[in-house]
PDB file of N, CA and C in Angstrom:
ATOM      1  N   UNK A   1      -0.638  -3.053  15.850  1.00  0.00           N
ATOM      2  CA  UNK A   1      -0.961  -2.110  14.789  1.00  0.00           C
ATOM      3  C   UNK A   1      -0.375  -2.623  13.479  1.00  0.00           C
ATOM      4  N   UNK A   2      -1.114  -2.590  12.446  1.00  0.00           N
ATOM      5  CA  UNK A   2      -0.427  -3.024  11.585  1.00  0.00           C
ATOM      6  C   UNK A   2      -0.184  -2.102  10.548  1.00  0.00           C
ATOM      7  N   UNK A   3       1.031  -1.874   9.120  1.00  0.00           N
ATOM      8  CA  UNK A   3       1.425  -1.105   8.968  1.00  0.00           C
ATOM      9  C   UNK A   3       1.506  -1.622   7.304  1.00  0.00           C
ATOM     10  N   UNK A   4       1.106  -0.329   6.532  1.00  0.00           N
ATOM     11  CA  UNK A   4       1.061  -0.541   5.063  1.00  0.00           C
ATOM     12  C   UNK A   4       2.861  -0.310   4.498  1.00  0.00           C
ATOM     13  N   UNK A   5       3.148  -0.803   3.594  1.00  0.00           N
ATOM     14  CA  UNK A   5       4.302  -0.886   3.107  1.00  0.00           C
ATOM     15  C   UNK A   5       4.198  -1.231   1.600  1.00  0.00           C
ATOM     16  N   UNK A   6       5.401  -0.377   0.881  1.00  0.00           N
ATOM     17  CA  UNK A   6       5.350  -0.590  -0.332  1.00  0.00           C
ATOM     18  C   UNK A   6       6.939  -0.734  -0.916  1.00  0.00           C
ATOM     19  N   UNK A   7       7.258  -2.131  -1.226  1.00  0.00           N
ATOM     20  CA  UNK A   7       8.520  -2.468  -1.807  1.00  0.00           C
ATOM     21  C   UNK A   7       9.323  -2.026  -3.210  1.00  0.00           C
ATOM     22  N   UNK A   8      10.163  -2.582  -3.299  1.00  0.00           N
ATOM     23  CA  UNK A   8      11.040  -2.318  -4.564  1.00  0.00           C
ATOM     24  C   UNK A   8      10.498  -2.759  -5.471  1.00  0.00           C
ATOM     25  N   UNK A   9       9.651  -3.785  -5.560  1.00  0.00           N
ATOM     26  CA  UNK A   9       9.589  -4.654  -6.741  1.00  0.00           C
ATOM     27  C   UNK A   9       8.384  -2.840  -7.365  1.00  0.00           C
ATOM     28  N   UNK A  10       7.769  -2.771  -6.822  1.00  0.00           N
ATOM     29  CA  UNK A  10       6.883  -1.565  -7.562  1.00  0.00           C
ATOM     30  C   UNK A  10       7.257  -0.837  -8.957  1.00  0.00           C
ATOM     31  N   UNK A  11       6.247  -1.381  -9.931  1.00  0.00           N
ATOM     32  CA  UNK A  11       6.412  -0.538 -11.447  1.00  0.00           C
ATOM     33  C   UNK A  11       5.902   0.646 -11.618  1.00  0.00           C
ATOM     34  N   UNK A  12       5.036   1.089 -10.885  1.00  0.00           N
ATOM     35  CA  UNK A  12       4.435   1.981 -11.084  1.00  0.00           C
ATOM     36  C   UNK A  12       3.005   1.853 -12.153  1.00  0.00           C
ATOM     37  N   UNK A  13       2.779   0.856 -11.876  1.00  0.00           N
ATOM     38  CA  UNK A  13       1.149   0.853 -12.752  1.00  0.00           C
ATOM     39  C   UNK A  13       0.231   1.967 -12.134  1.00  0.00           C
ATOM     40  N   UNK A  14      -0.118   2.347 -11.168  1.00  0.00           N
ATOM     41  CA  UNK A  14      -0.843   3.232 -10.441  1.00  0.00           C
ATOM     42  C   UNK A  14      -2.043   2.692  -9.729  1.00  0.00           C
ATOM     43  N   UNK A  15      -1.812   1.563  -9.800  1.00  0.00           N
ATOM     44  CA  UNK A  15      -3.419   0.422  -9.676  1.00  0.00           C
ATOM     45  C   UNK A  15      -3.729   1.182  -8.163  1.00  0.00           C
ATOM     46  N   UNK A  16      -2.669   0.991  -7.089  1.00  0.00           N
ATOM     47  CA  UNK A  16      -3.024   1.317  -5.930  1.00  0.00           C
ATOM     48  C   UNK A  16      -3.401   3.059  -5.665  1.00  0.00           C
ATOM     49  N   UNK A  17      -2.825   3.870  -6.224  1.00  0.00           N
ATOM     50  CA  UNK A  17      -3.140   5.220  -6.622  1.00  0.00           C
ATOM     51  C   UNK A  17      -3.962   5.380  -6.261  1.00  0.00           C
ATOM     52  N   UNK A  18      -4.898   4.703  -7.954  1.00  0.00           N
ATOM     53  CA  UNK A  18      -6.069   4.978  -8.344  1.00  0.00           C
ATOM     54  C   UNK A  18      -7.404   4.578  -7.351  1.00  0.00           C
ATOM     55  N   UNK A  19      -6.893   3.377  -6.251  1.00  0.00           N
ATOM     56  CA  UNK A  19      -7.842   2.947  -5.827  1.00  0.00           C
ATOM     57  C   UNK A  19      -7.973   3.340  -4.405  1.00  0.00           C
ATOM     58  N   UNK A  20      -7.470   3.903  -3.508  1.00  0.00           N
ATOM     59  CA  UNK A  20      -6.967   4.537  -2.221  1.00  0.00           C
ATOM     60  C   UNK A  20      -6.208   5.554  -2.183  1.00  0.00           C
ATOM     61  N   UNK A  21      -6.456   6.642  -2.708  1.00  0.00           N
ATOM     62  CA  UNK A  21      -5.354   7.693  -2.701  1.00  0.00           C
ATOM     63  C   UNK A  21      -5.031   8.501  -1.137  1.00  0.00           C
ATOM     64  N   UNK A  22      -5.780   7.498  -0.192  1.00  0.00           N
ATOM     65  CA  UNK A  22      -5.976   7.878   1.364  1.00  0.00           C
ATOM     66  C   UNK A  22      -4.320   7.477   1.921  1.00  0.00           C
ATOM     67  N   UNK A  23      -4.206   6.308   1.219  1.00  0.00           N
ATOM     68  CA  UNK A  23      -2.848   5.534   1.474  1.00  0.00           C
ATOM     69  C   UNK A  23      -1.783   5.418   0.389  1.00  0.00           C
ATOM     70  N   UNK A  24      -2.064   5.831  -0.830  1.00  0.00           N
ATOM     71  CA  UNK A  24      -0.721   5.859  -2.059  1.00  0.00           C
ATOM     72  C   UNK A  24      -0.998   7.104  -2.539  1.00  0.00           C
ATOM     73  N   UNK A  25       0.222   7.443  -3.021  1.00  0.00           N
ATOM     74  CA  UNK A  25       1.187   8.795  -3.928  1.00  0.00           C
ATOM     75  C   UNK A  25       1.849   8.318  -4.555  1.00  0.00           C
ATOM     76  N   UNK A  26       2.087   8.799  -5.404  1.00  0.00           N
ATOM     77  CA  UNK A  26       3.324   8.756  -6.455  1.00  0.00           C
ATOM     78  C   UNK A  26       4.600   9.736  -5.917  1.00  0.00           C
ATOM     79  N   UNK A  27       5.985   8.549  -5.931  1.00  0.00           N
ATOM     80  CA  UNK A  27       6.739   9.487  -5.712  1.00  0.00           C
ATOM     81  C   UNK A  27       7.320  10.416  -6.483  1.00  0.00           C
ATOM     82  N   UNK A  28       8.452  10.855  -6.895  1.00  0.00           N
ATOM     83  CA  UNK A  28       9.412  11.368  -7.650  1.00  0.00           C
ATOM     84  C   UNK A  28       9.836  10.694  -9.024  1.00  0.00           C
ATOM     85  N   UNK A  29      10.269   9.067  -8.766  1.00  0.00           N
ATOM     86  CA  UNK A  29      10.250   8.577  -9.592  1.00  0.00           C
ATOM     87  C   UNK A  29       9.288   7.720 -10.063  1.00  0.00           C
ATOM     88  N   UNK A  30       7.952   7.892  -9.775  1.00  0.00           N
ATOM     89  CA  UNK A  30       6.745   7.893 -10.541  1.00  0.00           C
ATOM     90  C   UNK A  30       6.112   6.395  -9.974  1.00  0.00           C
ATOM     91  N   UNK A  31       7.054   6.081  -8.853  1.00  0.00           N
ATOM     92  CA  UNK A  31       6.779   4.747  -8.280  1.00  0.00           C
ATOM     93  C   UNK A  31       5.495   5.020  -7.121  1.00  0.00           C
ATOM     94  N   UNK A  32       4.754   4.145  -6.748  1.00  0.00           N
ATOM     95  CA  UNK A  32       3.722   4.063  -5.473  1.00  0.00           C
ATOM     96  C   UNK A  32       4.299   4.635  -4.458  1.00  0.00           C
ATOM     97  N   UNK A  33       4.051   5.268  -3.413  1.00  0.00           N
ATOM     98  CA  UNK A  33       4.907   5.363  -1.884  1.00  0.00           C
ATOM     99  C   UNK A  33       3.611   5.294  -1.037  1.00  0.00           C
ATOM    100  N   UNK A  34       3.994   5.043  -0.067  1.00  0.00           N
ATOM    101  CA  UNK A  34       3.028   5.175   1.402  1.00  0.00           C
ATOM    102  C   UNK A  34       2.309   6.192   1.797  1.00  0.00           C
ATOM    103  N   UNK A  35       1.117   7.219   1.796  1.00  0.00           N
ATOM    104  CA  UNK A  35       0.961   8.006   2.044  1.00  0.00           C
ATOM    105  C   UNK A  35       0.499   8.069   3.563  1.00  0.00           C
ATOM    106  N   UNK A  36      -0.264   7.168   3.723  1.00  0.00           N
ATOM    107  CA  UNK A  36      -0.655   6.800   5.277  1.00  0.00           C
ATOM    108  C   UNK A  36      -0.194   5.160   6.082  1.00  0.00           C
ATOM    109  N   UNK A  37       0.671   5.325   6.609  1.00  0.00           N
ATOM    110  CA  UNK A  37       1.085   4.117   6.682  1.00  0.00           C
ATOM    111  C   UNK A  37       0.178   3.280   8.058  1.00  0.00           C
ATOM    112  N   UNK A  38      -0.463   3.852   8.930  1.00  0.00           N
ATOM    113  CA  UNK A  38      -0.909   3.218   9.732  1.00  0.00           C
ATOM    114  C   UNK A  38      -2.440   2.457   8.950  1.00  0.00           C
ATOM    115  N   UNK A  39      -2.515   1.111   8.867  1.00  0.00           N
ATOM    116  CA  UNK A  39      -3.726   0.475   8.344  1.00  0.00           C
ATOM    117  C   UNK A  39      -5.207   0.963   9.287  1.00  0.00           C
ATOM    118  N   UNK A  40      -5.829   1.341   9.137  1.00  0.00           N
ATOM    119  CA  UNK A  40      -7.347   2.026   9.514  1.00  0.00           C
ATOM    120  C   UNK A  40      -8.005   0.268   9.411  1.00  0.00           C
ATOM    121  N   UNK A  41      -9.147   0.044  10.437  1.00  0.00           N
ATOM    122  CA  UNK A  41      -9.486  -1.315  10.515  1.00  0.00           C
ATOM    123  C   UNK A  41     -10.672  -1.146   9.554  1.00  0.00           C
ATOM    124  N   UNK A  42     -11.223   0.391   8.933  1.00  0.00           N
ATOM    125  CA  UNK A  42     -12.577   0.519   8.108  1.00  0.00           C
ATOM    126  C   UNK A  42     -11.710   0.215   6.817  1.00  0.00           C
ATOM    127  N   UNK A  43     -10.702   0.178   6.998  1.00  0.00           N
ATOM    128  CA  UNK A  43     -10.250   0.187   5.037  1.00  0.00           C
ATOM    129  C   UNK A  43      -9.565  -1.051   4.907  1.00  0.00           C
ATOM    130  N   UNK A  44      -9.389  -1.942   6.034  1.00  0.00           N
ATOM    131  CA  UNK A  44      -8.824  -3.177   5.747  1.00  0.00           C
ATOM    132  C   UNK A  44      -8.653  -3.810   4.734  1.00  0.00           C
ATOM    133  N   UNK A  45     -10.374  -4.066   4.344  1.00  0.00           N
ATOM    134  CA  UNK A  45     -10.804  -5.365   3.281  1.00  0.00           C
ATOM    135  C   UNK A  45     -10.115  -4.321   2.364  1.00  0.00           C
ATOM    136  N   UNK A  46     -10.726  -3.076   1.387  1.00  0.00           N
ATOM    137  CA  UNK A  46      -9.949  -2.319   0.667  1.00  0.00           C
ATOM    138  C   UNK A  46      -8.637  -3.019   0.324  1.00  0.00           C
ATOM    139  N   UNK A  47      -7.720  -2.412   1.467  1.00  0.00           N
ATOM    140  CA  UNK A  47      -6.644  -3.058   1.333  1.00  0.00           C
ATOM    141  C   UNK A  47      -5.906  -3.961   0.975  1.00  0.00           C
ATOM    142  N   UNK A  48      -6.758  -5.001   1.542  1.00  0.00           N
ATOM    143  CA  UNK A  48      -6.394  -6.262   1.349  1.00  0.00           C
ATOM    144  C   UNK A  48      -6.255  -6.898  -0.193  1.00  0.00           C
ATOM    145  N   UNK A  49      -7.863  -6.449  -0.576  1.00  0.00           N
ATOM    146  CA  UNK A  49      -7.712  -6.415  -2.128  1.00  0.00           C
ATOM    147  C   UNK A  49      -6.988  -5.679  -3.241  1.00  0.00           C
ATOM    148  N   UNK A  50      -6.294  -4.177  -2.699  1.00  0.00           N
ATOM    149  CA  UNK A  50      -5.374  -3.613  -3.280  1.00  0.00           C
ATOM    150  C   UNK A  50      -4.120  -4.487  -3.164  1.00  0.00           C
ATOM    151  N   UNK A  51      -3.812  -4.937  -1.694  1.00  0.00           N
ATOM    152  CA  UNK A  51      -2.726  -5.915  -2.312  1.00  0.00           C
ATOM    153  C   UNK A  51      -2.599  -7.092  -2.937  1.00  0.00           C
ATOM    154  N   UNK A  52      -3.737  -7.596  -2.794  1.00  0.00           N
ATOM    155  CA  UNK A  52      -3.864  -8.788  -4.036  1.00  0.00           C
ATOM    156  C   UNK A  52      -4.011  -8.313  -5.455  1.00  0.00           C
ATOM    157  N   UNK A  53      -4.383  -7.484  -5.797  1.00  0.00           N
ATOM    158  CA  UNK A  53      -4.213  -6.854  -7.134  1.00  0.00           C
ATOM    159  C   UNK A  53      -3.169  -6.031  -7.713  1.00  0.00           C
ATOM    160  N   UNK A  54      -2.079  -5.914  -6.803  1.00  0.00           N
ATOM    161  CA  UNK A  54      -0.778  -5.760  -7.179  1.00  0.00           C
ATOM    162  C   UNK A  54      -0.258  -6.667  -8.323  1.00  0.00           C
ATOM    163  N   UNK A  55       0.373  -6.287  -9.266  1.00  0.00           N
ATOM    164  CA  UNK A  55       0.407  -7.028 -10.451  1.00  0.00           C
ATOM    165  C   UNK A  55       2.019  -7.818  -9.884  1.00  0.00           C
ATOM    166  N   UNK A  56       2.561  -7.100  -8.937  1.00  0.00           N
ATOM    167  CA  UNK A  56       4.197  -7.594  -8.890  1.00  0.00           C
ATOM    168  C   UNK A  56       4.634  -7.755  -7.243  1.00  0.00           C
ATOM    169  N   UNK A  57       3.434  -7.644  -6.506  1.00  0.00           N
ATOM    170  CA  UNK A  57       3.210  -8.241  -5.212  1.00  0.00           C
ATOM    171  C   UNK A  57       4.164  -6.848  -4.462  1.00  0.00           C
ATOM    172  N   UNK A  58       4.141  -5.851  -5.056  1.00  0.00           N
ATOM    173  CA  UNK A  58       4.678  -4.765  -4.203  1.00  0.00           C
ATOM    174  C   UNK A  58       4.257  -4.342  -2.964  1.00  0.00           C
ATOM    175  N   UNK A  59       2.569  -4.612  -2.387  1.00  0.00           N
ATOM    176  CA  UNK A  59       2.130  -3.764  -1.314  1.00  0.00           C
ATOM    177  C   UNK A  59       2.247  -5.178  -0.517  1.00  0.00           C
ATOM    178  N   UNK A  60       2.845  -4.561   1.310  1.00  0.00           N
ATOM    179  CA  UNK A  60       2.389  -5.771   2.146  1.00  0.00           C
ATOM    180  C   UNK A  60       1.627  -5.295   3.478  1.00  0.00           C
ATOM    181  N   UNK A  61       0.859  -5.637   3.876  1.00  0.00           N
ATOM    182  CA  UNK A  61       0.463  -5.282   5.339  1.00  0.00           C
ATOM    183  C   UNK A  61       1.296  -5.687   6.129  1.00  0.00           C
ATOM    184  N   UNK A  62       2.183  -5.329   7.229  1.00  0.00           N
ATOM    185  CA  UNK A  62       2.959  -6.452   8.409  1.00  0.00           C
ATOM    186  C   UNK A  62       1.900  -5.239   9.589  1.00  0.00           C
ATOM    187  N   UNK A  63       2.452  -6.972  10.374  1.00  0.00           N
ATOM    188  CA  UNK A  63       1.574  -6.682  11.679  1.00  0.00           C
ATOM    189  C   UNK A  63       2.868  -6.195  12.364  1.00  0.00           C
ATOM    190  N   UNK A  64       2.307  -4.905  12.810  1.00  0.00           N
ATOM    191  CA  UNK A  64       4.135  -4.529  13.728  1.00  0.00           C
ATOM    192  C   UNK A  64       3.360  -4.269  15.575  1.00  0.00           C
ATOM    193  N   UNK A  65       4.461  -5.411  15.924  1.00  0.00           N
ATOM    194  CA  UNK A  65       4.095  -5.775  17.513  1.00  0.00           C
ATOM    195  C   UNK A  65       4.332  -4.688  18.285  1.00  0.00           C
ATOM    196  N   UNK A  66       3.713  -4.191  19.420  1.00  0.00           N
ATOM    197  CA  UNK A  66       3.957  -3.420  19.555  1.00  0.00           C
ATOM    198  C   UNK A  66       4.680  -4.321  21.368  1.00  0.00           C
ATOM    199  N   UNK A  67       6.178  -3.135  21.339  1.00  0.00           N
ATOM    200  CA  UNK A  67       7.324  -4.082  22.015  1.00  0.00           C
ATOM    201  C   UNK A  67       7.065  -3.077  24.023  1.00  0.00           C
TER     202      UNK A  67
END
């Protein structure tokens, strides 16, 4: 399963917000957060391109193994 994640480096541009609000919120301090963290295999590509269009490489997909 793999799992959406959103780091420190995050400015808060809203890029990801604006473009999936299925999977980002704004938190408190006005930064991106996770809203759905399990990756959906229909929104992949989406994804994929939301994290390449991260201006500061904040969003990552990891593949989390399942143990």
């Amino acid at each position: 399963m793999e799992k959406l994640k959103v780091n420190d480096n995050c400015i808060g541009c809203g890029l990801c917000v604006s473009q999936m609000e299925k999977y980002f919120e704004f938190n408190d301090e006005g930064l991106s957060s996770v809203k759905q963290e399990n990756v959906e295999e229909e929104d992949k590509k989406e994804l994929l391109n939301i994290v390449e269009s991260c201006p500061v490489g904040a969003i990552l997909i990891e593949d989390e193994k399942e143990a």
